[in-house]
N, C-alpha and C. Protein backbone atom coordinates (compact mmCIF):
# COMPACT_ATOMS: atom_id res chain seq x y z
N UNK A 1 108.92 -86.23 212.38
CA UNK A 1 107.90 -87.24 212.15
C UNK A 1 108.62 -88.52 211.73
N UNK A 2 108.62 -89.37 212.54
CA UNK A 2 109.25 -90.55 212.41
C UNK A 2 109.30 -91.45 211.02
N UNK A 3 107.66 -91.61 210.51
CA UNK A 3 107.29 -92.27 209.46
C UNK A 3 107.78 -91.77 208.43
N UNK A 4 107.83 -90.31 208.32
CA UNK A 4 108.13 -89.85 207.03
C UNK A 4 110.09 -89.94 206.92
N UNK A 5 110.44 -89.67 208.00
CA UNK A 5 112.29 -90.00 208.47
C UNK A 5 112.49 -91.60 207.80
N UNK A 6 111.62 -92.28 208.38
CA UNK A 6 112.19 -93.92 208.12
C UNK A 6 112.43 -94.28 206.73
N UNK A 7 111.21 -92.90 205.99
CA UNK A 7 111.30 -93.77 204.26
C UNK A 7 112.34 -92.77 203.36
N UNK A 8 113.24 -91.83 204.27
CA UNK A 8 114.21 -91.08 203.82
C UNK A 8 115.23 -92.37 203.70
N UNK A 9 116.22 -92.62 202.07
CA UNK A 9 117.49 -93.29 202.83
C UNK A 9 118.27 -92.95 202.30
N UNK A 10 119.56 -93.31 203.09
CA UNK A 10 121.13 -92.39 203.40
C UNK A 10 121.85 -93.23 202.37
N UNK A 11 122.59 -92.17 201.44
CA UNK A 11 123.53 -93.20 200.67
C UNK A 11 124.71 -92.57 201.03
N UNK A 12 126.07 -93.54 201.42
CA UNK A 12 126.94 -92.61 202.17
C UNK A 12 127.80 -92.40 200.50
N UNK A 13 128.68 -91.62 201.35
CA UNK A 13 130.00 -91.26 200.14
C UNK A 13 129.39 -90.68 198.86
N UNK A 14 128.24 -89.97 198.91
CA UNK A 14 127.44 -89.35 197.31
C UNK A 14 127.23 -87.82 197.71
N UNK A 15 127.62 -87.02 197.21
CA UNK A 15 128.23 -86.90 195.97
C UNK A 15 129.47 -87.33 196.12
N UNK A 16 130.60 -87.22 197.47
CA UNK A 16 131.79 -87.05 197.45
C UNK A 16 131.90 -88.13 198.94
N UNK A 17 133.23 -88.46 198.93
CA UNK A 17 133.51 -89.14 199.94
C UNK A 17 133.23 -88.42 201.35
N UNK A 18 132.73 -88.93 202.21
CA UNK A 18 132.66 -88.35 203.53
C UNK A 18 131.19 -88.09 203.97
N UNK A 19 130.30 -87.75 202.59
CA UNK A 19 128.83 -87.11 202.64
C UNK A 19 127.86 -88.46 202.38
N UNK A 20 127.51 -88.01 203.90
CA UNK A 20 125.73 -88.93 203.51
C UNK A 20 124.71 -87.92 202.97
N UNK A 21 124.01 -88.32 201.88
CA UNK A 21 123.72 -88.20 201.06
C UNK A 21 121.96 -88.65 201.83
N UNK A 22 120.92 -87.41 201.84
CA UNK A 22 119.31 -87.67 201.87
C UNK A 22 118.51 -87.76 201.40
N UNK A 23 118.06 -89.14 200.94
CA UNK A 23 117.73 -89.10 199.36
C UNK A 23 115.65 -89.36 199.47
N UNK A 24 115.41 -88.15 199.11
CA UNK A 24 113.89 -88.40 198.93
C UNK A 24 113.19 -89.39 197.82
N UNK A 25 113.87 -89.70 197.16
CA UNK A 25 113.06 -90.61 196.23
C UNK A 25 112.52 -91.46 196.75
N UNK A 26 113.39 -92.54 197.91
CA UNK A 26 112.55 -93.65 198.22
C UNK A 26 111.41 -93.10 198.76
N UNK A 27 111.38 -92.00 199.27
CA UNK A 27 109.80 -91.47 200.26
C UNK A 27 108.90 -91.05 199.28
N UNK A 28 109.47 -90.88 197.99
CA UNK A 28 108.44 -90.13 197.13
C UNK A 28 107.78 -91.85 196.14
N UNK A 29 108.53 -92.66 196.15
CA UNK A 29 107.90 -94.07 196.12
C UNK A 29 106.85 -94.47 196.96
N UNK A 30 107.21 -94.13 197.86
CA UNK A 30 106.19 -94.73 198.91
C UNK A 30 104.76 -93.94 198.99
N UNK A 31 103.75 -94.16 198.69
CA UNK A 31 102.53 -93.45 199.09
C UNK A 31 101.80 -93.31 199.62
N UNK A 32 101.94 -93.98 201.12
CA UNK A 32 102.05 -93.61 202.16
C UNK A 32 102.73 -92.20 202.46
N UNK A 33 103.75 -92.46 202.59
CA UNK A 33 105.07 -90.91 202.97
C UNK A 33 104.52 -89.82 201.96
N UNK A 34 104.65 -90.37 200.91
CA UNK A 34 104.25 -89.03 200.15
C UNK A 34 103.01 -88.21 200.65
N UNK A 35 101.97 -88.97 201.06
CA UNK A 35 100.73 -88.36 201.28
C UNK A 35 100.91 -88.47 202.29
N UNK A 36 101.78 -88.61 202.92
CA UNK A 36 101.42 -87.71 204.50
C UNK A 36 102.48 -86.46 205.01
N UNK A 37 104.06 -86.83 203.64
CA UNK A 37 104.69 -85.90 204.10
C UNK A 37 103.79 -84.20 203.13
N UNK A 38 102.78 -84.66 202.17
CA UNK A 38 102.48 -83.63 201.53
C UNK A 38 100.89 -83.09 202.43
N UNK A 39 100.65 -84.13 202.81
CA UNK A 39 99.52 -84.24 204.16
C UNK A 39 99.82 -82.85 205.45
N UNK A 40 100.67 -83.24 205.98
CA UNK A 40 102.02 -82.61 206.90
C UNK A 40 101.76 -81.00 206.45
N UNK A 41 102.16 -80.97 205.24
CA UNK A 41 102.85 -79.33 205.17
C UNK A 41 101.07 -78.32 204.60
N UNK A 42 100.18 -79.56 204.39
CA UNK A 42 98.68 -78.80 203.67
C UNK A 42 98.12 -78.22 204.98
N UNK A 43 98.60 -79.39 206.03
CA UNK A 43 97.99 -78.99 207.52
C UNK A 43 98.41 -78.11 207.94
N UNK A 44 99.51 -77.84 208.24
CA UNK A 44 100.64 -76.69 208.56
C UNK A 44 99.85 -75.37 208.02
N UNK A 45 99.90 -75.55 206.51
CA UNK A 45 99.86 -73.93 206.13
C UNK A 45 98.15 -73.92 205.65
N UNK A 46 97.60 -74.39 205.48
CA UNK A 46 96.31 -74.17 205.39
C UNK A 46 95.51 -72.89 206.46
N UNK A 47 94.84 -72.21 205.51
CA UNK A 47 94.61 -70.52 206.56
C UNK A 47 95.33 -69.87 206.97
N UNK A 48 96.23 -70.17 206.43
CA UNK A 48 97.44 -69.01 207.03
C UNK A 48 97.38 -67.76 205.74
N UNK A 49 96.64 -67.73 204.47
CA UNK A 49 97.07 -66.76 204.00
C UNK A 49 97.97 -66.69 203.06
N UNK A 50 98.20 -67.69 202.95
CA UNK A 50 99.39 -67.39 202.04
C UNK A 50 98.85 -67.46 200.47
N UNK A 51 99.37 -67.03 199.64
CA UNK A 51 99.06 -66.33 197.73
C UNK A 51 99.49 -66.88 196.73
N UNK A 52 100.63 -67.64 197.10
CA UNK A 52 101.67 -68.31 196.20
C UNK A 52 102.47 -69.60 196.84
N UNK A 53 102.89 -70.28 196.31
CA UNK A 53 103.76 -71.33 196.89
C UNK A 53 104.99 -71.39 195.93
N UNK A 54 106.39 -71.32 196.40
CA UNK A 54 107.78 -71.12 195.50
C UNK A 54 108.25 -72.05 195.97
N UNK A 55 108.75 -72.77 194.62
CA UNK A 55 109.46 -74.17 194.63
C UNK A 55 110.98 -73.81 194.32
N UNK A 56 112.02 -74.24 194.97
CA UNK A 56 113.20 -74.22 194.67
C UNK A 56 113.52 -75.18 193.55
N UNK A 57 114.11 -75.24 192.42
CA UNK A 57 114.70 -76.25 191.47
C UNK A 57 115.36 -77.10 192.49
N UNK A 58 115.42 -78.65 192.46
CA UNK A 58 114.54 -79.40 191.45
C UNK A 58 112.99 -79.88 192.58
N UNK A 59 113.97 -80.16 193.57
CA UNK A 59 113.32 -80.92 194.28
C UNK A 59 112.09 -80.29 195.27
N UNK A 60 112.21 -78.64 195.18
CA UNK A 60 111.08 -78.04 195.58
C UNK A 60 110.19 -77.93 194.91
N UNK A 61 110.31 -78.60 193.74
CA UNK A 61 108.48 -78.43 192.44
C UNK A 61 107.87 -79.67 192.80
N UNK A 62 108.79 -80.63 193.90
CA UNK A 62 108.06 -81.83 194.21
C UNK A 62 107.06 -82.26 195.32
N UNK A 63 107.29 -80.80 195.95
CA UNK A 63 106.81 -80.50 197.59
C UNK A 63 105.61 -79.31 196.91
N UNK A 64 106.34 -78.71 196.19
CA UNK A 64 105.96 -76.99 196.26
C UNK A 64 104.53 -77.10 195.75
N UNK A 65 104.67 -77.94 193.80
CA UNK A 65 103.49 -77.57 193.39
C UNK A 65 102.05 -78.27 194.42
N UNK A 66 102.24 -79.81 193.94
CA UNK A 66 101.01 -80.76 194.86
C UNK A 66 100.48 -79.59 195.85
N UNK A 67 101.40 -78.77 196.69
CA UNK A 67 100.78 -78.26 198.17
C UNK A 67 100.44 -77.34 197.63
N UNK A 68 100.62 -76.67 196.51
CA UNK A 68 99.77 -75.50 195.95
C UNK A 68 98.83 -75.80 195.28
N UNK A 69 98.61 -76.66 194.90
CA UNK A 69 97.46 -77.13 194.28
C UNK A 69 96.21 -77.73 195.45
N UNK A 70 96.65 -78.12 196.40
CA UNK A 70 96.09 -78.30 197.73
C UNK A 70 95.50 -77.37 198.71
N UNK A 71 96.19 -76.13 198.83
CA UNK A 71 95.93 -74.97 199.05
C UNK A 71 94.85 -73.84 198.00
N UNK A 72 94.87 -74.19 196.80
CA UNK A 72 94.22 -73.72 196.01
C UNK A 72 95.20 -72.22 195.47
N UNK A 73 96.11 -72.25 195.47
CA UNK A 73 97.18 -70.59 195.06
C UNK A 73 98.01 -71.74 194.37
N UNK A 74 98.64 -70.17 193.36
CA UNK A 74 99.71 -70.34 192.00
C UNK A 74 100.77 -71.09 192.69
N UNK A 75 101.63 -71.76 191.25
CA UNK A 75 102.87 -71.95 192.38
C UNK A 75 104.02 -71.33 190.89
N UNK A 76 105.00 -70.62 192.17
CA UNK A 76 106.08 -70.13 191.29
C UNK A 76 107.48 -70.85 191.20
N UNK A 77 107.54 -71.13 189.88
CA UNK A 77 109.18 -72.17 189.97
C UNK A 77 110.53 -71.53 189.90
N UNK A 78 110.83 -71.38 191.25
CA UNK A 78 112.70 -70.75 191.14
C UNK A 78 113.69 -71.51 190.71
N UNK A 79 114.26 -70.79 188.98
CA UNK A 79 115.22 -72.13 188.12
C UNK A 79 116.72 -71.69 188.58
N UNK A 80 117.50 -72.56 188.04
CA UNK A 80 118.68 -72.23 187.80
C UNK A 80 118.65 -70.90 186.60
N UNK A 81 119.92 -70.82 186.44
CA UNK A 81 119.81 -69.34 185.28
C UNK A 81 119.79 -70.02 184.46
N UNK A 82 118.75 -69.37 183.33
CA UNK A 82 118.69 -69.19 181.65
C UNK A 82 117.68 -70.73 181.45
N UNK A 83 117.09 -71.01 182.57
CA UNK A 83 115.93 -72.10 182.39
C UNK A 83 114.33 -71.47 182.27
N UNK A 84 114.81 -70.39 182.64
CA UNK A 84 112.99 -69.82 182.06
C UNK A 84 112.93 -68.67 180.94
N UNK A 85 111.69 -69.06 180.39
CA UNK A 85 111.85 -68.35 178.69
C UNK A 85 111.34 -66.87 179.22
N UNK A 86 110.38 -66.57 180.01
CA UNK A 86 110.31 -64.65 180.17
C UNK A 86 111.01 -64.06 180.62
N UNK A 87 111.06 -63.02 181.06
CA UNK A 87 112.28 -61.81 181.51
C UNK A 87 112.03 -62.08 183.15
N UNK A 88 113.35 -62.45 183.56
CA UNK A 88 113.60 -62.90 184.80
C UNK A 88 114.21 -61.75 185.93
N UNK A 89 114.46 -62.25 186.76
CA UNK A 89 115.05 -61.34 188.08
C UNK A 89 116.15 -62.36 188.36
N UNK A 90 117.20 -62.45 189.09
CA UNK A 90 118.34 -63.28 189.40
C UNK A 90 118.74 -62.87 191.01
N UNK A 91 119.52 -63.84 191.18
CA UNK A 91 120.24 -63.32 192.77
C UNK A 91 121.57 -64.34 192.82
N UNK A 92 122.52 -63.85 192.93
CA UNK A 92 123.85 -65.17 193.03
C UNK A 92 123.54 -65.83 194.40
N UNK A 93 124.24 -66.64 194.78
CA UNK A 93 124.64 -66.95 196.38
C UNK A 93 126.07 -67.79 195.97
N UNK A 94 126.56 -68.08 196.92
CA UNK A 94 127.89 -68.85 197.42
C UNK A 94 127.44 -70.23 197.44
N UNK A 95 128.58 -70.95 196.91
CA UNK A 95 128.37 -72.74 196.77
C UNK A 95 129.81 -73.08 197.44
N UNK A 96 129.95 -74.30 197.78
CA UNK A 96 130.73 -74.73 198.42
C UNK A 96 132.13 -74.27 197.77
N UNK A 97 132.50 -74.48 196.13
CA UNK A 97 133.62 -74.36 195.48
C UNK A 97 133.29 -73.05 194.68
N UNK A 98 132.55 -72.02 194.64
CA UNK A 98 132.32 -70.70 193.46
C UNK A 98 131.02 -70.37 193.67
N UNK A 99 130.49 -69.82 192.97
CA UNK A 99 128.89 -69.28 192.68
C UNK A 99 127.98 -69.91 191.87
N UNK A 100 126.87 -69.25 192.14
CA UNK A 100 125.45 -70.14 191.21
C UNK A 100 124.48 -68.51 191.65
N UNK A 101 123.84 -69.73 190.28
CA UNK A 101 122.83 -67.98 190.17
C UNK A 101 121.04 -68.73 190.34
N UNK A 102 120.35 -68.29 191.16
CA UNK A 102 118.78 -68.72 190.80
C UNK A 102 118.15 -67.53 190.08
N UNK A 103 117.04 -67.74 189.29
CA UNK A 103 116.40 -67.16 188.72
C UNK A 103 114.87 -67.36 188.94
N UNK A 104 113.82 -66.19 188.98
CA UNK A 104 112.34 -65.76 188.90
C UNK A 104 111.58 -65.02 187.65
N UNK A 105 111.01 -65.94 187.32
CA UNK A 105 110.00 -64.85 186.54
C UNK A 105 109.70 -63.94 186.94
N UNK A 106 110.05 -62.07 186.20
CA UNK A 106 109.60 -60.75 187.06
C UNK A 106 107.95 -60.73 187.09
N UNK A 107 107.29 -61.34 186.36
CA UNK A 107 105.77 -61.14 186.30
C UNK A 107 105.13 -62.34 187.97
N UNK A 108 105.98 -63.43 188.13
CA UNK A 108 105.61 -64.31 188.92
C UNK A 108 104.93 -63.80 190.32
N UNK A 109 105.57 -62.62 190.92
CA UNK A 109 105.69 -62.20 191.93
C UNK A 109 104.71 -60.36 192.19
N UNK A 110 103.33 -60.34 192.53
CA UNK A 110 102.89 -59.09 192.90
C UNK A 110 103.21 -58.81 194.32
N UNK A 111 103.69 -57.42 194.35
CA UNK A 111 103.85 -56.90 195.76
C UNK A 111 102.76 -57.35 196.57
N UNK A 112 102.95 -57.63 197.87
CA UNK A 112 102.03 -58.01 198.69
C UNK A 112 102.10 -59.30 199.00
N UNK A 113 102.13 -60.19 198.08
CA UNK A 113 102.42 -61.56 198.07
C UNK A 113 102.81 -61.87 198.86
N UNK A 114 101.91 -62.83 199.91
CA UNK A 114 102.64 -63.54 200.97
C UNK A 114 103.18 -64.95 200.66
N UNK A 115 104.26 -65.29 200.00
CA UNK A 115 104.92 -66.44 199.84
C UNK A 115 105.76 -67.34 201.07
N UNK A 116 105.30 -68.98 200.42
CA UNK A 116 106.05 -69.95 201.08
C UNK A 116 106.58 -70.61 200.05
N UNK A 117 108.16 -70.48 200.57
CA UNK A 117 109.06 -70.83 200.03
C UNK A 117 109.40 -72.53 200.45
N UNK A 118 109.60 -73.83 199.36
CA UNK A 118 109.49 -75.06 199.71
C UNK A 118 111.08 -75.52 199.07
N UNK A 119 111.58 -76.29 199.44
CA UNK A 119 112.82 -77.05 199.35
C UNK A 119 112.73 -78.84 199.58
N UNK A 120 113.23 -79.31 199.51
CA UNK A 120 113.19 -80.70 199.60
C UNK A 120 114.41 -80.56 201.06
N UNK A 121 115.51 -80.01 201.11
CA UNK A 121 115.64 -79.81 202.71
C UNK A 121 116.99 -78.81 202.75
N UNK A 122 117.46 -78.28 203.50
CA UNK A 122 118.21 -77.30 204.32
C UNK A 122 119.40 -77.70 204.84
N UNK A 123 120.45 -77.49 204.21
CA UNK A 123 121.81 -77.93 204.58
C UNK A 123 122.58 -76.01 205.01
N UNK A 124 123.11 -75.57 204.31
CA UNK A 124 124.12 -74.60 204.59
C UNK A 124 123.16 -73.59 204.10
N UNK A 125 121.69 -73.43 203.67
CA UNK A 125 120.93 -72.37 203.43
C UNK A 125 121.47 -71.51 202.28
N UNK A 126 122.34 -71.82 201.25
CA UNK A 126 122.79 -71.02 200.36
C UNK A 126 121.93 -70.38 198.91
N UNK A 127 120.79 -71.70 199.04
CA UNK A 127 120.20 -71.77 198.04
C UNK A 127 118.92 -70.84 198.53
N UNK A 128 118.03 -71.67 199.75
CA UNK A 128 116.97 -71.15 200.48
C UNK A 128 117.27 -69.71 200.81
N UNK A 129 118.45 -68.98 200.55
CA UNK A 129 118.68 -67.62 201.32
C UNK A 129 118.18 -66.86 200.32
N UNK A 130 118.99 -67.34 198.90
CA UNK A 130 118.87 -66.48 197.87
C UNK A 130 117.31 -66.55 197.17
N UNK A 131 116.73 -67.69 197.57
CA UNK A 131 115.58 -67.49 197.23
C UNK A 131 114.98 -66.24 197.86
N UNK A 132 114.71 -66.39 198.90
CA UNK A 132 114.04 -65.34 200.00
C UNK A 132 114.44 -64.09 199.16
N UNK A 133 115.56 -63.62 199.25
CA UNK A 133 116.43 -62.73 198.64
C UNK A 133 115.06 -61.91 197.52
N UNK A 134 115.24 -62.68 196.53
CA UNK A 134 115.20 -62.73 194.95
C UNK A 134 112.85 -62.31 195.33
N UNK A 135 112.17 -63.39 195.89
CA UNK A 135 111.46 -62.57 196.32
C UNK A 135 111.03 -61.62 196.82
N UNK A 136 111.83 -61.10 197.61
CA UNK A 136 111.61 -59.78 197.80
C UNK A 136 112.07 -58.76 197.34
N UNK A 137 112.99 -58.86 196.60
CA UNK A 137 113.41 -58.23 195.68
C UNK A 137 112.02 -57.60 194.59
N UNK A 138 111.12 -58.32 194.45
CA UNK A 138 109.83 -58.39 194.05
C UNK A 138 108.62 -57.92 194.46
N UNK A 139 108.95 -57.63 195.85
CA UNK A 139 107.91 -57.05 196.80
C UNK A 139 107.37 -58.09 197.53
N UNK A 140 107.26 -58.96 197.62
CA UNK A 140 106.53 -60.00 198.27
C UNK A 140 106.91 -60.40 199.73
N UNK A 141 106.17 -60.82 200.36
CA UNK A 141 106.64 -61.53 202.11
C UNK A 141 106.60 -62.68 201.79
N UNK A 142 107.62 -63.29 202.45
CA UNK A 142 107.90 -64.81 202.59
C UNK A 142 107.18 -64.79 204.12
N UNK A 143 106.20 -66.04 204.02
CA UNK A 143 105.76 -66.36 205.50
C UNK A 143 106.43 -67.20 205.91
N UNK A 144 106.98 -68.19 204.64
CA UNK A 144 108.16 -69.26 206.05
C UNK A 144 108.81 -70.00 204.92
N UNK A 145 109.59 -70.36 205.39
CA UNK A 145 110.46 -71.93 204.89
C UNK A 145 109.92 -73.15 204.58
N UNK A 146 109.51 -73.96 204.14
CA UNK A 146 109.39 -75.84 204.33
C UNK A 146 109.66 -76.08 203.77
N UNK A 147 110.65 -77.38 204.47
CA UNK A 147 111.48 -78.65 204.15
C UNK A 147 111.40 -79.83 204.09
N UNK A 148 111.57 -80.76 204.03
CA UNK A 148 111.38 -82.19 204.82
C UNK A 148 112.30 -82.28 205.37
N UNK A 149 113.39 -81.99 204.78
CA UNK A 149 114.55 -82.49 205.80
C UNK A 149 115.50 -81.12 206.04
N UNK A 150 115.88 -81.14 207.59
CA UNK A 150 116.66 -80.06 208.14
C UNK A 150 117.86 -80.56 208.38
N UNK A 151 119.49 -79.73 207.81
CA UNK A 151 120.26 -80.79 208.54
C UNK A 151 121.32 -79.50 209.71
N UNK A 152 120.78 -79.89 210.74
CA UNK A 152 120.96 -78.64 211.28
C UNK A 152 122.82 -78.47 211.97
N UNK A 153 123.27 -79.23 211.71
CA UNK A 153 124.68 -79.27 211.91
C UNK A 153 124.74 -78.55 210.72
N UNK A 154 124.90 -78.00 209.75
CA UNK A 154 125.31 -77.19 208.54
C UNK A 154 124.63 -76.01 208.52
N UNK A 155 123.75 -75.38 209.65
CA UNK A 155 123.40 -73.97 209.67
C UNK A 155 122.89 -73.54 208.96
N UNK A 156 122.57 -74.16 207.96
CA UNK A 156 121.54 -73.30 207.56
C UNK A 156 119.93 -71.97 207.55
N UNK A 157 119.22 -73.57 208.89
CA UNK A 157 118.00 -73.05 208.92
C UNK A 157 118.52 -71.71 210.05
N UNK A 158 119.41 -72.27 210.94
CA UNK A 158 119.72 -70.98 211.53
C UNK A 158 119.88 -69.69 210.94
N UNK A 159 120.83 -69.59 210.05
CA UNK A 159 121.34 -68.58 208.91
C UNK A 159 119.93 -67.84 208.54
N UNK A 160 118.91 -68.62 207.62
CA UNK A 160 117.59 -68.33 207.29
C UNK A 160 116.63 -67.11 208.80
N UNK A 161 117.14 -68.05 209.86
CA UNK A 161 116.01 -67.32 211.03
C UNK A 161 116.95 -66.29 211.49
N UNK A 162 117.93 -66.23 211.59
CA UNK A 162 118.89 -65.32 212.15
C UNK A 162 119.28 -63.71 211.29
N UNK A 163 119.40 -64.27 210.00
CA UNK A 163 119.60 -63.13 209.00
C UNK A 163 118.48 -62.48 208.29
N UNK A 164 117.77 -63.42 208.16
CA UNK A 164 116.67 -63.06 207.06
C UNK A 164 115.21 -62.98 208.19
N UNK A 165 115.21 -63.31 209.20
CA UNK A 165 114.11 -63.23 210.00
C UNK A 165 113.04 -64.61 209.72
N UNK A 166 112.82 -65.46 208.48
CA UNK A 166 112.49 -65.95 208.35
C UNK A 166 111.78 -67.55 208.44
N UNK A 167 110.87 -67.69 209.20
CA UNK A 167 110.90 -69.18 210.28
C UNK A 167 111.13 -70.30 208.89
N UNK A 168 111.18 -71.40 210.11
CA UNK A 168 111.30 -72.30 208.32
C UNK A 168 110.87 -73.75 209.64
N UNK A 169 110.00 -74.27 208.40
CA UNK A 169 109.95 -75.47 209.26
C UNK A 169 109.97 -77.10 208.35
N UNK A 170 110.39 -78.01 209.42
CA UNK A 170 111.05 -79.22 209.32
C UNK A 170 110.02 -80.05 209.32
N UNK A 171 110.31 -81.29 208.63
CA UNK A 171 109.21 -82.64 209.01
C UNK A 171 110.20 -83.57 209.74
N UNK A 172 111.55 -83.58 209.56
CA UNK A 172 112.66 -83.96 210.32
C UNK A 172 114.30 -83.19 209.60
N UNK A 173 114.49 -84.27 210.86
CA UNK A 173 116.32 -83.47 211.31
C UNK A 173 117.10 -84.94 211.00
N UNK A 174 118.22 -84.36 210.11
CA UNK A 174 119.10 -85.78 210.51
C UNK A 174 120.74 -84.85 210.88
N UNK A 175 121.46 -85.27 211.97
CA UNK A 175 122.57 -85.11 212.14
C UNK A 175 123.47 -84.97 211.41
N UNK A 176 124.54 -84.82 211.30
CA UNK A 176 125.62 -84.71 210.68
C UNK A 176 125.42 -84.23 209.12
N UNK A 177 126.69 -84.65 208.54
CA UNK A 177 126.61 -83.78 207.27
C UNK A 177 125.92 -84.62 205.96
């Protein structure tokens, strides 16, 4: 979706030299973009069923909750470790230089649960995997992925549909890394 792409902008060399950098804030300024990229994903999943909506830390509680609240279902927040006060569930994954751990509330999640899992966007899938992971670990079905941004040179969303079975969908794609 073009409109919502245009109010994405690229800061190069952030974090590290070489990386453009996709920065949602300016789109989340704009309210226009906001309400249509949150417009976008109500349309998408509306009647589909789904029970819950799971936000990835940080930037999936920015997509995740609004569309759960839109949808009318809970929304569950996946932290980094030792950010939530009840008795949690964990799952490591792989980071570019070592490990990281996400964490779930064990009460968050009833078997059956058809969950959509939300991200702000999809680079190498390390994070989005272990989510999936960590829900089902719980009993629950993930019905899909959403992102705003896919960056599909870094494999991720592939990784996600290939390993985990799991569709995942885009509001856009930007090239490279």
């Amino acid at each position: 979706m073009s409109i919502v792409k245009s109010k994405i902008r690229t800061i190069p060399d952030y974090p590290k030299p070489g990386i453009l950098f996709r920065d949602i804030t300016s789109l989340l300024l704009d309210p226009e973009g906001l309400a249509l990229t949150i417009g976008t994903f109500v349309n998408r999943y509306q009647g589909k069923g789904i029970t819950k909506v799971a936000g990835i830390e940080a930037r999936g509680f920015l997509t995740g909750a609004p569309l759960a609240f839109q949808l009318g279902v809970g929304f569950i927040p996946i932290r980094k470790k030792g950010k939530l006060p009840a008795e949690t569930v964990a799952e490591e994954y792989d980071l570019e230089y070592g490990k990281d751990v996400i964490e779930i509330h064990k009460d968050a999640v009833q078997p059956g649960d058809r969950i959509l899992v939300m991200d702000d966007l999809i680079a190498t899938g390390g994070t989005m995997i272990a989510a999936v992971k960590l829900l089902r670990k719980l009993g629950a079905e993930v019905y899909e992925a959403g992102v705003i941004i896919d960056l599909p040179d870094l494999g991720g969303a592939k990784k996600l549909k290939d390993d985990l079975q799991v569709p995942i969908f885009s509001i856009c794609e930007f090239e490279g890394h």
